[in-house]
C-alpha atoms as a PDB file:
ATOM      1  CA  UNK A   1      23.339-119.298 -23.782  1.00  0.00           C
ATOM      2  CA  UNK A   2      19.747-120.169 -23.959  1.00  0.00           C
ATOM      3  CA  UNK A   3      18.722-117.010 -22.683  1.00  0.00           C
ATOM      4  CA  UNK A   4      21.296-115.573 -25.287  1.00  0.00           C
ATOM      5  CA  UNK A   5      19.268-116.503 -27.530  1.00  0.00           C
ATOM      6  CA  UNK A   6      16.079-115.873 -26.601  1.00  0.00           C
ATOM      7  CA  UNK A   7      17.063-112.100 -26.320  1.00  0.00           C
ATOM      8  CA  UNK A   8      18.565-112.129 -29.930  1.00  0.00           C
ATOM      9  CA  UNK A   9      15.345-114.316 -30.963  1.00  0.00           C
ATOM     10  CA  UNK A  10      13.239-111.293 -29.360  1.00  0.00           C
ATOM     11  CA  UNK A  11      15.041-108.433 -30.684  1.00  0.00           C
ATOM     12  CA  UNK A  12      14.126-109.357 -34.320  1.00  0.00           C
ATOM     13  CA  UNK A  13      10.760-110.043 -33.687  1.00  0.00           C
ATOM     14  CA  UNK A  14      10.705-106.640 -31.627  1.00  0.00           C
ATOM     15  CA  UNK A  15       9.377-103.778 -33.501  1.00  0.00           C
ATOM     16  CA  UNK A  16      10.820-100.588 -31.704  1.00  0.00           C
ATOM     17  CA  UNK A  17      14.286-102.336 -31.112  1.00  0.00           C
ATOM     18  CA  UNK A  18      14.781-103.270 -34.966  1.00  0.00           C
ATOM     19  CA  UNK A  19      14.273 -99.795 -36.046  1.00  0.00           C
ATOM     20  CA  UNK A  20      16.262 -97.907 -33.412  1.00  0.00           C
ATOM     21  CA  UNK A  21      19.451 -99.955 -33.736  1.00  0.00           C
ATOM     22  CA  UNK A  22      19.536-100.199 -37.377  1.00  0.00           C
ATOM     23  CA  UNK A  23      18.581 -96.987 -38.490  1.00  0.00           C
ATOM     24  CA  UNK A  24      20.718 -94.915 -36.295  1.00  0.00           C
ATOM     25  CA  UNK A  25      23.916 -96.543 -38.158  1.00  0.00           C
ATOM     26  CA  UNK A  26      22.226 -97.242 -41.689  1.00  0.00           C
ATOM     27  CA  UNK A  27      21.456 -93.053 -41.175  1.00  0.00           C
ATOM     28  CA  UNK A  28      24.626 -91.682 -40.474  1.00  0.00           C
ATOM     29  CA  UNK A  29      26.345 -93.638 -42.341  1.00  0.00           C
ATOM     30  CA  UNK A  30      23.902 -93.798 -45.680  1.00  0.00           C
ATOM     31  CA  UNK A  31      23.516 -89.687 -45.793  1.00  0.00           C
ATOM     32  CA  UNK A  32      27.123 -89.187 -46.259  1.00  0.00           C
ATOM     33  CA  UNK A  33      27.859 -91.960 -49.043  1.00  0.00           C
ATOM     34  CA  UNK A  34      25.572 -90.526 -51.262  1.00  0.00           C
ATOM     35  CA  UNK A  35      27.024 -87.285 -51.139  1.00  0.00           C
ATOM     36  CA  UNK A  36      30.511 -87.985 -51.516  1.00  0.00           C
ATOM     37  CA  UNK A  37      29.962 -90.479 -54.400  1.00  0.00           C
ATOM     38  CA  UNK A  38      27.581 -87.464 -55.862  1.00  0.00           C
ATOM     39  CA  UNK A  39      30.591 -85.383 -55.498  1.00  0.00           C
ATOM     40  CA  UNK A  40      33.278 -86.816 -56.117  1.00  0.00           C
ATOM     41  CA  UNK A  41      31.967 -89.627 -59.519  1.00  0.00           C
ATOM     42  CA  UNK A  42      29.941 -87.215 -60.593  1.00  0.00           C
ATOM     43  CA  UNK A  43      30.380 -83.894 -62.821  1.00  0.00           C
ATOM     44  CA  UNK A  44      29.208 -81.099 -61.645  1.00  0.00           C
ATOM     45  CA  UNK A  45      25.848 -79.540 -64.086  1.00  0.00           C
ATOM     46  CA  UNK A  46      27.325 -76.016 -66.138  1.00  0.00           C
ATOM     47  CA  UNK A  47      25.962 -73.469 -64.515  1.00  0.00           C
ATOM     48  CA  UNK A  48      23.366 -71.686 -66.297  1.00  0.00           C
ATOM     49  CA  UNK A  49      25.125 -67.969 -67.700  1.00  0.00           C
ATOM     50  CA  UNK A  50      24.044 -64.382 -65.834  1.00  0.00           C
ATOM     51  CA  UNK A  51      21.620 -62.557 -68.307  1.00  0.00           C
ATOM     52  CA  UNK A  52      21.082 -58.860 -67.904  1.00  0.00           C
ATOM     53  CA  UNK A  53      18.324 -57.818 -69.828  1.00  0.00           C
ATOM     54  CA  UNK A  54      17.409 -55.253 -72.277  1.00  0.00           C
ATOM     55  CA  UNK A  55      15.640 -52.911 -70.010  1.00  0.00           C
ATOM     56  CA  UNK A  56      18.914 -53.213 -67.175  1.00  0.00           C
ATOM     57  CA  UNK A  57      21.236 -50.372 -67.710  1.00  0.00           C
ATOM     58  CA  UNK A  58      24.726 -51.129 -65.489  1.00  0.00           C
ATOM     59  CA  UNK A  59      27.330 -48.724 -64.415  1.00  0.00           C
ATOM     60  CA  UNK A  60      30.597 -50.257 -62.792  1.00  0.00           C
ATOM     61  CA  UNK A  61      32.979 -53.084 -63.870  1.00  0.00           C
ATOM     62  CA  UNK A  62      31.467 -57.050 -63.970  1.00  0.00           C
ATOM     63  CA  UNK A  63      33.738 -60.335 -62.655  1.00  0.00           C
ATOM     64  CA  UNK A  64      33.256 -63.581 -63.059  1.00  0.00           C
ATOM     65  CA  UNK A  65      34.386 -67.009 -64.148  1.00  0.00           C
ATOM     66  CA  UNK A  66      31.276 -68.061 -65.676  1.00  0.00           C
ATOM     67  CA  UNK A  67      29.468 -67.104 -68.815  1.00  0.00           C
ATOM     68  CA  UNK A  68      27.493 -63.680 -69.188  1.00  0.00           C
ATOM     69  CA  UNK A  69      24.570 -62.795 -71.863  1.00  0.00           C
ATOM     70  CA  UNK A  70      23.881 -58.923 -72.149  1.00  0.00           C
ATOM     71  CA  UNK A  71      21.216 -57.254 -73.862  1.00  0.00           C
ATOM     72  CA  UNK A  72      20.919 -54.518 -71.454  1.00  0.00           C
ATOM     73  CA  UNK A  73      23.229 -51.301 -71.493  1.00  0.00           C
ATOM     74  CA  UNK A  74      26.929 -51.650 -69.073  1.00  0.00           C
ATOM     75  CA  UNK A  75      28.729 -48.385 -68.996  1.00  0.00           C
ATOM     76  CA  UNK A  76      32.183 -50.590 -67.555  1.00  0.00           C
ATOM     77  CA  UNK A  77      34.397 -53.606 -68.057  1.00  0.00           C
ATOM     78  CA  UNK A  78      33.708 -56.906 -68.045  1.00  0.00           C
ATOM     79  CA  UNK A  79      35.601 -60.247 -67.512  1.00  0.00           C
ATOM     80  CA  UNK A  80      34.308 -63.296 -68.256  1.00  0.00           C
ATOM     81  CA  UNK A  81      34.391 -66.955 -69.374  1.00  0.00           C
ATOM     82  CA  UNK A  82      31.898 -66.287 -72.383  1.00  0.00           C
ATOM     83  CA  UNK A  83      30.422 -63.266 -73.120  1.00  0.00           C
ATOM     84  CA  UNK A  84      27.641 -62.853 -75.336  1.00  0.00           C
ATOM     85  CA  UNK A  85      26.497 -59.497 -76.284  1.00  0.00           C
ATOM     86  CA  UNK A  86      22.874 -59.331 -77.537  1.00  0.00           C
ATOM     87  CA  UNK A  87      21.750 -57.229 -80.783  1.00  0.00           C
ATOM     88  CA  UNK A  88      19.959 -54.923 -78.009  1.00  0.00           C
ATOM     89  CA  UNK A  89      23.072 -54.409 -75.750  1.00  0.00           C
ATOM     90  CA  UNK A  90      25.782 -51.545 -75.818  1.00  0.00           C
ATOM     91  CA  UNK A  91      28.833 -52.014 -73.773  1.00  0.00           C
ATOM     92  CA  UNK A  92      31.236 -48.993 -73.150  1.00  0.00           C
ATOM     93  CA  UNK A  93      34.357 -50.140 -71.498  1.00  0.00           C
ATOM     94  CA  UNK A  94      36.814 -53.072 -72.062  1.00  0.00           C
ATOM     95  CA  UNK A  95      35.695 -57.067 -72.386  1.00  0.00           C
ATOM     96  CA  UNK A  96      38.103 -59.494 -71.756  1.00  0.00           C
ATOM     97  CA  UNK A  97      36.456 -63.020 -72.239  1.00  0.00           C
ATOM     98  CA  UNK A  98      38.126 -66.386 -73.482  1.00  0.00           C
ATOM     99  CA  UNK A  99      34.943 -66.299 -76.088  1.00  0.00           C
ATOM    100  CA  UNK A 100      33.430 -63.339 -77.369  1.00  0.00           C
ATOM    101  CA  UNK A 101      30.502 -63.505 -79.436  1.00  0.00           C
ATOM    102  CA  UNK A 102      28.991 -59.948 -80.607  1.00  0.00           C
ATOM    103  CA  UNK A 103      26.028 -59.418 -81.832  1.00  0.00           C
ATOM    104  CA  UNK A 104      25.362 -55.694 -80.786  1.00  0.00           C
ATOM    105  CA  UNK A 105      27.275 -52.775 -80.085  1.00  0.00           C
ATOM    106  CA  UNK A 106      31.112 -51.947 -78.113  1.00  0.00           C
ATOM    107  CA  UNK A 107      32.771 -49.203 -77.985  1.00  0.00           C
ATOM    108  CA  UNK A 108      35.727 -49.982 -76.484  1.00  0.00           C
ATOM    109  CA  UNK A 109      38.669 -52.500 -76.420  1.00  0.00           C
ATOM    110  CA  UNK A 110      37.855 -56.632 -77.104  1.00  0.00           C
ATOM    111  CA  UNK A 111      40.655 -58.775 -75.618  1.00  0.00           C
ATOM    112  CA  UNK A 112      39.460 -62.414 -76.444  1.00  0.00           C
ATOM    113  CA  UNK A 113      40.964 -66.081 -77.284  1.00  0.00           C
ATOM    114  CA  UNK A 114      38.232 -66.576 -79.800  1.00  0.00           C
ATOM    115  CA  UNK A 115      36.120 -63.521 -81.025  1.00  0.00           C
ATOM    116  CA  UNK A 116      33.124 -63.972 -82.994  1.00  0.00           C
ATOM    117  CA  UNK A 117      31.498 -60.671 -84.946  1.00  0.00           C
ATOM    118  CA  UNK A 118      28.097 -61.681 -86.201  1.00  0.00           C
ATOM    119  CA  UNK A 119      26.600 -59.312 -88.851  1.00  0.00           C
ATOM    120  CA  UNK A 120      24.593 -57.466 -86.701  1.00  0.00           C
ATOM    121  CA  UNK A 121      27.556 -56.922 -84.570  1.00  0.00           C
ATOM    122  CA  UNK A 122      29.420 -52.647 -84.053  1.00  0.00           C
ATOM    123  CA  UNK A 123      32.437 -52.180 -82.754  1.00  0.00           C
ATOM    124  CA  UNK A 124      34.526 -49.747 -81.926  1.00  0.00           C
ATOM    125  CA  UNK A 125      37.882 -50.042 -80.623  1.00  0.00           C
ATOM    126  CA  UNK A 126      40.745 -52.577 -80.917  1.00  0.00           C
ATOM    127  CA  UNK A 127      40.290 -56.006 -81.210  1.00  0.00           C
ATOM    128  CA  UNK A 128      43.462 -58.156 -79.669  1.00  0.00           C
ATOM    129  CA  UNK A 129      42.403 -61.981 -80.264  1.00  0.00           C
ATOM    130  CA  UNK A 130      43.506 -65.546 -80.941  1.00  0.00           C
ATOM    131  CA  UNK A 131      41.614 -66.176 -83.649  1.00  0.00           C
ATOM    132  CA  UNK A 132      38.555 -64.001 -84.796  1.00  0.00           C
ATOM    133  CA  UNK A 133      35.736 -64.524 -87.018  1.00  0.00           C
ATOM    134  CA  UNK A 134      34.086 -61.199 -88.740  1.00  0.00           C
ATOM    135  CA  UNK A 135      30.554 -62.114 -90.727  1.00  0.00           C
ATOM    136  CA  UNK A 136      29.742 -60.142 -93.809  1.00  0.00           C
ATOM    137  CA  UNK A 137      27.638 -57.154 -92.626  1.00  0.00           C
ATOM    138  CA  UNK A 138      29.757 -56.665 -89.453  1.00  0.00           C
ATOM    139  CA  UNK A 139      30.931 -52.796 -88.958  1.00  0.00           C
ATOM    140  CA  UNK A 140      34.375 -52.682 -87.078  1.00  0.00           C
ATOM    141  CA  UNK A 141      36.433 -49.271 -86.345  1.00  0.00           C
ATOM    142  CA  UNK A 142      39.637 -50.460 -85.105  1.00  0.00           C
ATOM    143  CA  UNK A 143      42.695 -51.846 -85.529  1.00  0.00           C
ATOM    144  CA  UNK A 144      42.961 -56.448 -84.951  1.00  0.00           C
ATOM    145  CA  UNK A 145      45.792 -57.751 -83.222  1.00  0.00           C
ATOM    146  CA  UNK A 146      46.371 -61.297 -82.979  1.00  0.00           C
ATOM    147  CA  UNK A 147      48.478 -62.363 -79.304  1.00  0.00           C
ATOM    148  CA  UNK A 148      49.196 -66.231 -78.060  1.00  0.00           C
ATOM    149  CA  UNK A 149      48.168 -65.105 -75.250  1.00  0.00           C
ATOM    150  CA  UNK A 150      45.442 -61.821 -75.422  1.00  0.00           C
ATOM    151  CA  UNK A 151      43.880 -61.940 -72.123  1.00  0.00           C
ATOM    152  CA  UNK A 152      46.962 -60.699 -70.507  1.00  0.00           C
ATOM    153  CA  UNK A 153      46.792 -57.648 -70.449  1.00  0.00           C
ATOM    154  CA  UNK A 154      50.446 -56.576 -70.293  1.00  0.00           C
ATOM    155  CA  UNK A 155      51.972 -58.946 -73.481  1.00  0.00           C
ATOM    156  CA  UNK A 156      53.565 -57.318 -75.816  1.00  0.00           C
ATOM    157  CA  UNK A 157      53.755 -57.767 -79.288  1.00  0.00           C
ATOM    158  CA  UNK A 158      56.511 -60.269 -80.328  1.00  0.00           C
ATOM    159  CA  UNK A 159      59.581 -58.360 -81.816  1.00  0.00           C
ATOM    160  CA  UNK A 160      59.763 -59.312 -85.410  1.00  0.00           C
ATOM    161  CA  UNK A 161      62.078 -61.679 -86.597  1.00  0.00           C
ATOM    162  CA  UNK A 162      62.840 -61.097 -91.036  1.00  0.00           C
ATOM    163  CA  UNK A 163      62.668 -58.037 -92.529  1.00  0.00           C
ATOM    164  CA  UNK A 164      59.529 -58.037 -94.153  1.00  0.00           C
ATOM    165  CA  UNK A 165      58.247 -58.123 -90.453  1.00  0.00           C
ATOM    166  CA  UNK A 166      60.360 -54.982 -89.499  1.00  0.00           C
ATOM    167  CA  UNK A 167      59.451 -53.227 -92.238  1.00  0.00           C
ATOM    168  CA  UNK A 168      55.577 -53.639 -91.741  1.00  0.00           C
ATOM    169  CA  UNK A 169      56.037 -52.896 -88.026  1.00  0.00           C
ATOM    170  CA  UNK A 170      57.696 -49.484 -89.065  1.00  0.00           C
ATOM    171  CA  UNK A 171      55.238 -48.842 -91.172  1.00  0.00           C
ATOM    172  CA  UNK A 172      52.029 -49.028 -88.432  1.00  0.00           C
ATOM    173  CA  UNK A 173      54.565 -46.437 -86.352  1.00  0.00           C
END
C-alpha cells in the first residue's frame, strides 16, 4: 500500500505523466462537447444572400433555398427564398420566390407569397401573389392574381361560389 502510494504521490508531482494521461481524455472528449452543444443549443447564423452584380449577365435557370440580390442581367428562371431585384437588373423568365421585392425590370411571370413593387420597379407579365404591394410610380403590364397558395405552380383558380363571382369570371373569358 505504501508503495501505492508513493507511485500515486509521484505521478502528480511528475510532469510528463500528468499531461499525457489527462489530456488524452480531457481531448477527445472536450473537442466533441463543444461542437454538439454549438450545434445543437445554438441557431445557426442566416446565411448571407447570393448577389450577382450589375456587370454579370446570366443565361440558364437559378435554384436555391436561400435569398438572391440581382442587379446584373438573367435571361432564365429563378426560385428562391427572397429575391431582390436591383434598379440595375433585368430578368427575362419566370421568378417564383416566397418574397419578391422589385426594384428594376421583369419581363415575365412573378409567382410570389408577398410581392413588393417599389416605384422604380417594370414589369411585365402576370403577377400571381398572396398579397402584393404596388408603390406610386411603379409601371406594371399584366394582369394580378391573388392564390392561397401561388408558388404552386399547377393551382387553379378557386371556382366561384355567388353570382357576382360567376359573372366577373365570365367576363375576364
Amino acid at each position: 500500500m505504501f508503495s501505492k502510494s508513493k507511485i500515486n504521490e509521484q505521478n502528480p508531482t511528475s510532469t510528463d505523466a500528468k499531461p499525457a494521461v489527462p489530456s488524452a481524455p480531457a481531448s477527445s472528449s472536450a473537442a466533441p462537447a463543444p461542437k454538439s452543444d454549438m450545434t445543437s443549443s445554438a441557431p445557426r447564423p442566416k446565411a448571407a444572400p447570393s448577389v450577382l452584380s450589375s456587370d454579370l449577365t446570366v443565361t440558364g435557370n437559378l435554384k436555391t433555398a436561400g435569398d438572391v440580390q440581382v442587379e446584373g442581367t438573367v435571361e432564365g428562371d429563378i426560385r428562391a427564398h427572397l429575391l431582390t431585384v436591383g434598379e440595375t437588373a433585368v430578368i427575362k423568365g419566370e421568378i417564383i420566390a416566397d418574397d419578391v421585392v422589385v426594384n428594376g425590370r421583369i419581363v415575365g411571370r412573378v409567382r410570389g407569397l408577398k410581392v413588393r413593387l417599389t416605384s422604380t420597379a417594370r414589369v411585365e407579365g402576370d403577377i400571381i401573389h398572396k398579397t402584393i404591394a404596388i408603390e406610386s410610380g411603379a409601371h406594371f403590364e399584366g394582369s394580378v392574381q391573388r392564390q392561397d397558395d401561388p408558388l404552386n405552380s399547377g393551382a387553379k383558380t378557386p371556382v366561384p361560389t355567388s353570382a357576382a363571382a360567376a359573372k366577373a369570371e365570365a367576363a375576364k373569358s
